[in-house]
Protein backbone atom coordinates (compact mmCIF):
# COMPACT_ATOMS: atom_id res chain seq x y z
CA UNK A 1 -41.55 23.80 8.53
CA UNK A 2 -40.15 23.32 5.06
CA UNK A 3 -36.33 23.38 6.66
CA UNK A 4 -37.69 20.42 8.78
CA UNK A 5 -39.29 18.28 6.40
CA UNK A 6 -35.59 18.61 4.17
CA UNK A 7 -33.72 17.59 6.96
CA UNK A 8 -35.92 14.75 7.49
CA UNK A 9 -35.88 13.44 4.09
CA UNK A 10 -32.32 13.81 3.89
CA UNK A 11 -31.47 11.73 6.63
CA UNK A 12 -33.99 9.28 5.22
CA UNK A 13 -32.47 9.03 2.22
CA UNK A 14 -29.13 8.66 3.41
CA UNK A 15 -30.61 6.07 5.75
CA UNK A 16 -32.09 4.01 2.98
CA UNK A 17 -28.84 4.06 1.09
CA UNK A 18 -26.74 2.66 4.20
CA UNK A 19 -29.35 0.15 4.21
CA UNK A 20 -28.36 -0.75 0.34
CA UNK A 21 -24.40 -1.02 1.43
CA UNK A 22 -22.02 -3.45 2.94
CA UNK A 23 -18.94 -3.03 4.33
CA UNK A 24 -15.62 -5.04 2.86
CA UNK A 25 -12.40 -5.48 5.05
CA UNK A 26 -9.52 -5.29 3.05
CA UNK A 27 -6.67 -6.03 5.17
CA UNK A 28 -2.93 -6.13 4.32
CA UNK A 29 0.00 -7.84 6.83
CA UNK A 30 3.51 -8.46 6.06
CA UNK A 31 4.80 -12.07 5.73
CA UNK A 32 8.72 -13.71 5.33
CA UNK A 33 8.33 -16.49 3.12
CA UNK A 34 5.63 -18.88 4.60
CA UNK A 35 6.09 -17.04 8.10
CA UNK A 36 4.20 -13.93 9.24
CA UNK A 37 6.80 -11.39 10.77
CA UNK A 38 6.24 -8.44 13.55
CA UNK A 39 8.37 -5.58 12.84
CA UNK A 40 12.12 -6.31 14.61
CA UNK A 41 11.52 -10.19 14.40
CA UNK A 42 14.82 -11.34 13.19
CA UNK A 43 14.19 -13.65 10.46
CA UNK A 44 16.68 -16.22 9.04
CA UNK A 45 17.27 -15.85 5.15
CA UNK A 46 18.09 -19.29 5.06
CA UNK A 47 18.81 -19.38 1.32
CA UNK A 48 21.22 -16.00 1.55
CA UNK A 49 22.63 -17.24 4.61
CA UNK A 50 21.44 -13.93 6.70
CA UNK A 51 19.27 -12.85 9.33
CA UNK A 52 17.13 -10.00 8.95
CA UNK A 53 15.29 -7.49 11.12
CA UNK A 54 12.63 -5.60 9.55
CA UNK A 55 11.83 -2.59 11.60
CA UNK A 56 9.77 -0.21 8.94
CA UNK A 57 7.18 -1.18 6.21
CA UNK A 58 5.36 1.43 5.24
CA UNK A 59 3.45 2.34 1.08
CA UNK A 60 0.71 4.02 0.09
CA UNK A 61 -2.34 2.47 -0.94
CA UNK A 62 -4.71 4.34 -3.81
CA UNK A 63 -7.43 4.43 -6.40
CA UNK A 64 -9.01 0.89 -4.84
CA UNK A 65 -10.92 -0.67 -7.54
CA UNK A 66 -12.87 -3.96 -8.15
CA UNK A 67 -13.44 -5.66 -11.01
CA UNK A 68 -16.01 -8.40 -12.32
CA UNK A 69 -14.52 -9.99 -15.51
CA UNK A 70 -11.76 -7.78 -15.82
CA UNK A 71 -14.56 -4.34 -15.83
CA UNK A 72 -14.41 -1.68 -13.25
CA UNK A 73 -18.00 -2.66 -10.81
CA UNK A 74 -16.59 -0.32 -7.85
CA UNK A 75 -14.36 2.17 -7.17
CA UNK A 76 -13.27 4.40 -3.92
CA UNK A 77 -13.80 8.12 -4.00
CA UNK A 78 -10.67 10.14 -2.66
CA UNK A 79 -9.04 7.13 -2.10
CA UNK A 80 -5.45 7.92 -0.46
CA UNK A 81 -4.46 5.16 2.72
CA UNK A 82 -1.47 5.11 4.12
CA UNK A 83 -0.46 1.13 5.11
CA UNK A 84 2.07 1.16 8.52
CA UNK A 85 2.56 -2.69 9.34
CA UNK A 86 3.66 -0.95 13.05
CA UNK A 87 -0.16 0.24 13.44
CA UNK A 88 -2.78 -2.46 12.99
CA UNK A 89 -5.58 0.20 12.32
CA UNK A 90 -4.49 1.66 9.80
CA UNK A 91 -4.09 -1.70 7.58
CA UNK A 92 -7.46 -2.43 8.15
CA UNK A 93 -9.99 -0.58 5.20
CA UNK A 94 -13.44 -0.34 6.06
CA UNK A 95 -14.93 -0.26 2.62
CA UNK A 96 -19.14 0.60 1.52
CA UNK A 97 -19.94 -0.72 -1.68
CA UNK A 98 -23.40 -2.02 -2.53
CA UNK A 99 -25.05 -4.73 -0.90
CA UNK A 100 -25.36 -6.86 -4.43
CA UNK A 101 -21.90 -6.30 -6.12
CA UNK A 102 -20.10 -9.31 -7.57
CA UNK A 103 -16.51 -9.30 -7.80
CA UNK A 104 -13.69 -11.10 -8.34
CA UNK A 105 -10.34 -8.71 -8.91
CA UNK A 106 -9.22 -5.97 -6.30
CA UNK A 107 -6.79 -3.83 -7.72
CA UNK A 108 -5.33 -0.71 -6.62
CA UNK A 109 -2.30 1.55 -6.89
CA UNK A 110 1.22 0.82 -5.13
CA UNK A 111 2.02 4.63 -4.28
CA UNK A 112 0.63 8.19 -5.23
CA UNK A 113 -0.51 9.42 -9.20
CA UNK A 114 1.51 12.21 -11.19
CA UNK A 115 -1.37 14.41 -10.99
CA UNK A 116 -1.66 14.22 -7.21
CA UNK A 117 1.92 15.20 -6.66
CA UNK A 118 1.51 17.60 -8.69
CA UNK A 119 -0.78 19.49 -6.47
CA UNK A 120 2.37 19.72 -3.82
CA UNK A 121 2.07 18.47 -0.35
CA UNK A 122 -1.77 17.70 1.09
CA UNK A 123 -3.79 16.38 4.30
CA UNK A 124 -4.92 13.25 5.71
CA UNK A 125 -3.00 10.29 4.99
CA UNK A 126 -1.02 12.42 2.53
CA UNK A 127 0.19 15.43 5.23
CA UNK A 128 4.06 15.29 5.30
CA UNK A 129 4.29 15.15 8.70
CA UNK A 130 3.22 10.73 8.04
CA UNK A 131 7.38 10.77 7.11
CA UNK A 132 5.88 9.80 3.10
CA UNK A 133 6.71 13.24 1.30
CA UNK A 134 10.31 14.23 0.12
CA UNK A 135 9.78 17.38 -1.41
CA UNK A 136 7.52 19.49 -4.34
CA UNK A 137 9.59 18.49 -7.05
CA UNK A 138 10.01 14.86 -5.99
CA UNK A 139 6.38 14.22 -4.63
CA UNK A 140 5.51 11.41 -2.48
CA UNK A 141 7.44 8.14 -1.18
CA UNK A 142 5.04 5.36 -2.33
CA UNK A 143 6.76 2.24 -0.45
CA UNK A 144 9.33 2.65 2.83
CA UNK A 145 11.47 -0.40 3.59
CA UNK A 146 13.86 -0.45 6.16
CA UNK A 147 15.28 -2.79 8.85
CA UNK A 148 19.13 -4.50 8.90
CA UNK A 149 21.27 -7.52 7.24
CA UNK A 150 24.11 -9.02 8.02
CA UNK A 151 24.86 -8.54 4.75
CA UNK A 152 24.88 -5.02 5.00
CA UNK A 153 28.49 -3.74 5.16
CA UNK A 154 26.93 -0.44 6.63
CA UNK A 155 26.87 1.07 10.12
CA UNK A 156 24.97 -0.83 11.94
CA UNK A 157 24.32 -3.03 9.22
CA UNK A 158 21.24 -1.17 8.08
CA UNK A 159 19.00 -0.93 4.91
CA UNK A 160 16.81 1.46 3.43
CA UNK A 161 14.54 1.58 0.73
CA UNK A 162 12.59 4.86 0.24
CA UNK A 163 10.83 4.35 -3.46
CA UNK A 164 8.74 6.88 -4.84
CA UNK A 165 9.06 8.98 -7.89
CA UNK A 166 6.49 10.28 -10.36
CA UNK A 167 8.21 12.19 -13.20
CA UNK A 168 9.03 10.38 -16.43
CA UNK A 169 11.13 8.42 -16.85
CA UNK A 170 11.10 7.05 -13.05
CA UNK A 171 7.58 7.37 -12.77
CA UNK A 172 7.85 4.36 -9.80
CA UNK A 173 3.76 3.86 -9.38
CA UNK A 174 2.69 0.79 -9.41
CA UNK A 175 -0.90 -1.20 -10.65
CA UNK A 176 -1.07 -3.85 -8.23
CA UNK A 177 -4.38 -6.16 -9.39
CA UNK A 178 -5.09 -9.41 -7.90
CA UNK A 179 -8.31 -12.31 -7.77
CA UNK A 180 -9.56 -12.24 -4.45
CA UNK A 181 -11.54 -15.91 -2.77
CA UNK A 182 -13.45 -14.25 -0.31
CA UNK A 183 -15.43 -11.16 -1.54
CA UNK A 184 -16.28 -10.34 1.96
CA UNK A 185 -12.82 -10.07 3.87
CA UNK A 186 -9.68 -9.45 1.56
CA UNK A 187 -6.88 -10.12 2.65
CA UNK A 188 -3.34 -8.63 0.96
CA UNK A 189 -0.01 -9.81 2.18
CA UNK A 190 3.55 -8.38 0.98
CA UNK A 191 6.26 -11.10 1.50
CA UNK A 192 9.37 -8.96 2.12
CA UNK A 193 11.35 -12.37 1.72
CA UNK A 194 10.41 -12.14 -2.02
CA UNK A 195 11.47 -9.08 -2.86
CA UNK A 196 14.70 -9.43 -1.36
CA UNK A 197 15.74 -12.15 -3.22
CA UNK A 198 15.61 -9.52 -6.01
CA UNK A 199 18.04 -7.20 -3.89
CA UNK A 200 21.98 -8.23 -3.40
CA UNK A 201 21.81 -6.52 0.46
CA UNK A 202 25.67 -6.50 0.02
CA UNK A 203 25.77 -4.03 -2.54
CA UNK A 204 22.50 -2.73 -2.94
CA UNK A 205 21.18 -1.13 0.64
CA UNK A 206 20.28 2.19 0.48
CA UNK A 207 18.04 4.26 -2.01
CA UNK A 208 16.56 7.32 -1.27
CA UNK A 209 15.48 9.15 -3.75
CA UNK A 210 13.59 9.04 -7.59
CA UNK A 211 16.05 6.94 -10.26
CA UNK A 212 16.45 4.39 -12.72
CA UNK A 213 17.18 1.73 -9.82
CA UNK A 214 14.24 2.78 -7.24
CA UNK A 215 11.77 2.15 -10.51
CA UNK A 216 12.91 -1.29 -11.26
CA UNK A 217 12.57 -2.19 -7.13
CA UNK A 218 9.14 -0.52 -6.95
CA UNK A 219 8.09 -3.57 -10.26
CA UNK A 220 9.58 -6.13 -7.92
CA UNK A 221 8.03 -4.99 -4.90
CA UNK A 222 4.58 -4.71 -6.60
CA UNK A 223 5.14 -8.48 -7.53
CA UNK A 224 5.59 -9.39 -3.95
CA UNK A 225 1.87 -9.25 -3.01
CA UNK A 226 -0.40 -11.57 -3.05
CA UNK A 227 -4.24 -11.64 -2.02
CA UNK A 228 -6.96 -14.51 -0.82
């Protein structure tokens, strides 16, 4: 009798605090300038004079915070997503956070934390198998760019951009935190035509591993989003 009169306040109690929640969408797409883009679109860099096909964008999306005021009001628990602009699900977080919070900041981190590499290779959205994890002793790829220029003097004219990195000096996280206009459906773009204005394709196409270089693309990739 006393087993079934725990069980039944328990799910009462988690019933009431559903009750208390809401859910937020936070959603993040993929844009070229002005223009949304599907992976292998090709999309004319009219300002470079190139065409580009995008055919990977994938980062890592962690520690989800919002702020009131600059101050912390909310923050995820165990919070490790894994953004692939190929699959629509899994750039759409369903997020509970109490029914009267106020906000007006989302921010969040661009890639995986020291400490979590540290721990080696994991589950979920962090199991190697996602393609994300290079090895112990370089940890996790926090942002995966690839597609091809005609820039590119490369076979097949092809570019890519694995950044990730979490040992000093190359630690290549990234803060990302940004006002938001709706507080019920966020919505974070990356325009890949902005951060490639930062890149000379010609000369600069291929990084794949922890360095000086990958840490100064992660800061200008981290300045290519935007929210509303």
């Amino acid at each position: 009798m006393r087993s079934k009169l725990f069980i039944w306040l328990y799910l009462f109690v988690g019933f009431a605090v559903a009750q208390q929640n809401k859910n937020i969408e936070l959603k993040f797409s993929s844009s070229f300038g002005a223009d949304a883009i599907s992976l292998n679109d090709i999309a004319n860099f009219v300002s470079r004079k190139d065409s580009i096909e995008i055919s990977a964008i994938r980062f890592y999306c962690s520690n989800i915070q919002f702020l009131k005021a600059g101050k912390i009001v909310w923050e995820e628990k165990s919070s490790y997503h894994l953004i692939d602009i190929a699959i629509e699900n899994s750039c759409k977080l369903n997020l509970s956070v109490p029914q009267n919070l106020n906000y007006d900041e989302v921010k969040f981190n661009l890639g995986i934390d020291s400490l979590t590499n540290e721990l080696g290779a994991m589950g979920g959205d962090l199991d190697p198998t996602k393609g994300m994890y290079w090895a112990w002793n370089s940890g996790y790829i926090n942002f995966k760019l690839e597609g091809k220029s005609s820039k590119c003097k490369t076979r097949n004219n092809e570019f890519q951009f694995h950044i990730g990195g979490y040992s000093f000096p190359n630690n290549a996280l990234q803060v990302i935190k940004l006002p938001i206009s709706s507080p019920e459906k966020i919505s974070v773009n990356i325009d890949i035509a902005k951060f490639l204005l930062s890149i000379n394709l010609a000369e600069e196409n291929h990084i794949m591993s922890p360095s000086a270089k990958a840490l100064v693309m992660a800061q200008n990739i981290a300045k290519s989003f935007s929210a509303k």
